[in-house]
Protein backbone atom coordinates (compact mmCIF):
# COMPACT_ATOMS: atom_id res chain seq x y z
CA UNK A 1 0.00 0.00 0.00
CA UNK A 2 1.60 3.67 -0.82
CA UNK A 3 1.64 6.34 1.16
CA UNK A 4 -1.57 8.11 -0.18
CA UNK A 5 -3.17 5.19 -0.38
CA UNK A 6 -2.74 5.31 3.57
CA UNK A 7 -3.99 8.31 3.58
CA UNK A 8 -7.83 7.74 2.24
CA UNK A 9 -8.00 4.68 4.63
CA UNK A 10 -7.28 7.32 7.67
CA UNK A 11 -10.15 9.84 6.63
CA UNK A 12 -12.34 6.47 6.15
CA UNK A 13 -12.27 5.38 9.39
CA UNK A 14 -12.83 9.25 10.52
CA UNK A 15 -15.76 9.75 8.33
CA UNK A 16 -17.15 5.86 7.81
CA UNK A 17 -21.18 7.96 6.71
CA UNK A 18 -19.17 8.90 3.60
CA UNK A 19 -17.44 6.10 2.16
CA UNK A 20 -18.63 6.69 -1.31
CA UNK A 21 -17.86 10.58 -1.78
CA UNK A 22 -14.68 9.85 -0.06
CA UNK A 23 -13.23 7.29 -2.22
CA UNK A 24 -14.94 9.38 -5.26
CA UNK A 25 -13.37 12.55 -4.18
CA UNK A 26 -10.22 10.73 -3.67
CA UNK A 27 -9.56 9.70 -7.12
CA UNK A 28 -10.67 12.68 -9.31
CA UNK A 29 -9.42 15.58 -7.02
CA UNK A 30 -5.64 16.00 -6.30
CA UNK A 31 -6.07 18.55 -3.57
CA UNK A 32 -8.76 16.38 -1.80
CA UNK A 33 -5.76 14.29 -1.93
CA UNK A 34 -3.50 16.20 -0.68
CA UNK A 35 -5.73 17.26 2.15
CA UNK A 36 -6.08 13.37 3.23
CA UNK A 37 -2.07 13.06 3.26
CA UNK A 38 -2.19 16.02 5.53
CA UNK A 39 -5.06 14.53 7.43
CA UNK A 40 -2.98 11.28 8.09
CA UNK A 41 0.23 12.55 8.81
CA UNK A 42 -1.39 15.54 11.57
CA UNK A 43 -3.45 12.43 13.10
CA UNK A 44 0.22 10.51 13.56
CA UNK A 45 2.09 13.56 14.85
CA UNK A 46 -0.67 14.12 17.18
CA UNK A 47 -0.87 10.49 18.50
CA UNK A 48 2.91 10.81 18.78
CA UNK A 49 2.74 14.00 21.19
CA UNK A 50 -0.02 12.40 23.23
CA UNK A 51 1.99 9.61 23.96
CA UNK A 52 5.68 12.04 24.70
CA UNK A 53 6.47 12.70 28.05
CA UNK A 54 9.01 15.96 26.68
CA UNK A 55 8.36 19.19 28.21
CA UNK A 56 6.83 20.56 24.66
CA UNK A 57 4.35 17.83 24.17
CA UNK A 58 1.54 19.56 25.92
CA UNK A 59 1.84 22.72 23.01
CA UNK A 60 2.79 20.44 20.18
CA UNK A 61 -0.26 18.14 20.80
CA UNK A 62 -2.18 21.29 20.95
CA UNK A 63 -1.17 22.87 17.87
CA UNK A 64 -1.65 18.88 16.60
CA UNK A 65 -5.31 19.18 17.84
CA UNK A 66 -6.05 22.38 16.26
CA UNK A 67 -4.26 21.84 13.02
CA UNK A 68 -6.41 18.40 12.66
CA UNK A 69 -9.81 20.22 12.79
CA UNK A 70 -9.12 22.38 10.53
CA UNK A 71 -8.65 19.16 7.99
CA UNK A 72 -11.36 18.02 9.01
CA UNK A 73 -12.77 21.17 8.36
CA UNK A 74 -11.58 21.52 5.00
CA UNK A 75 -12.95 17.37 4.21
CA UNK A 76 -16.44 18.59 5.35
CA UNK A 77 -16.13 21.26 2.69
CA UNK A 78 -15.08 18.50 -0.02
CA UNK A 79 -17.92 16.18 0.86
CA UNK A 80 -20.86 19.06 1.42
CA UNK A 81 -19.46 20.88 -2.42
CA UNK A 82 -19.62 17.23 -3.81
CA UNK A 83 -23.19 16.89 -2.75
């Protein structure tokens, strides 16, 4: 499996009600691409801070948090425009 194969499998699990538009989305739209690549590798970073015991983890896993709703964000755009 590549890498932005990976990716669409992440934003699956997160949005399982939209399977269809997902996988859609995901092969005619490079930036909806793009967007899921981003989506997976903010979801790792952010498990990675929530497990670190380092004195910046607390701020890193925030800015993780924040950064991931905003993806999200931006996939709820993709699937409401593809409506």
């Amino acid at each position: 499996m590549t890498v932005i194969k990976s990716s669409v499998f992440k934003v699956l699990e997160t949005f399982p009600g939209n399977r269809d538009d997902i996988k859609r989305l995901f092969k005619m739209n490079r930036e909806f691409q793009s967007i899921c690549e981003d989506y997976r590798q903010c979801a790792e970073a952010l498990h990675h801070w929530s497990q670190s015991n380092k004195k910046e983890a607390p701020n890193r896993r925030q800015e993780y948090e924040q950064l991931l709703k905003e993806l999200m964000d931006e996939i709820y755009l993709y699937l409401n425009e593809s409506v």
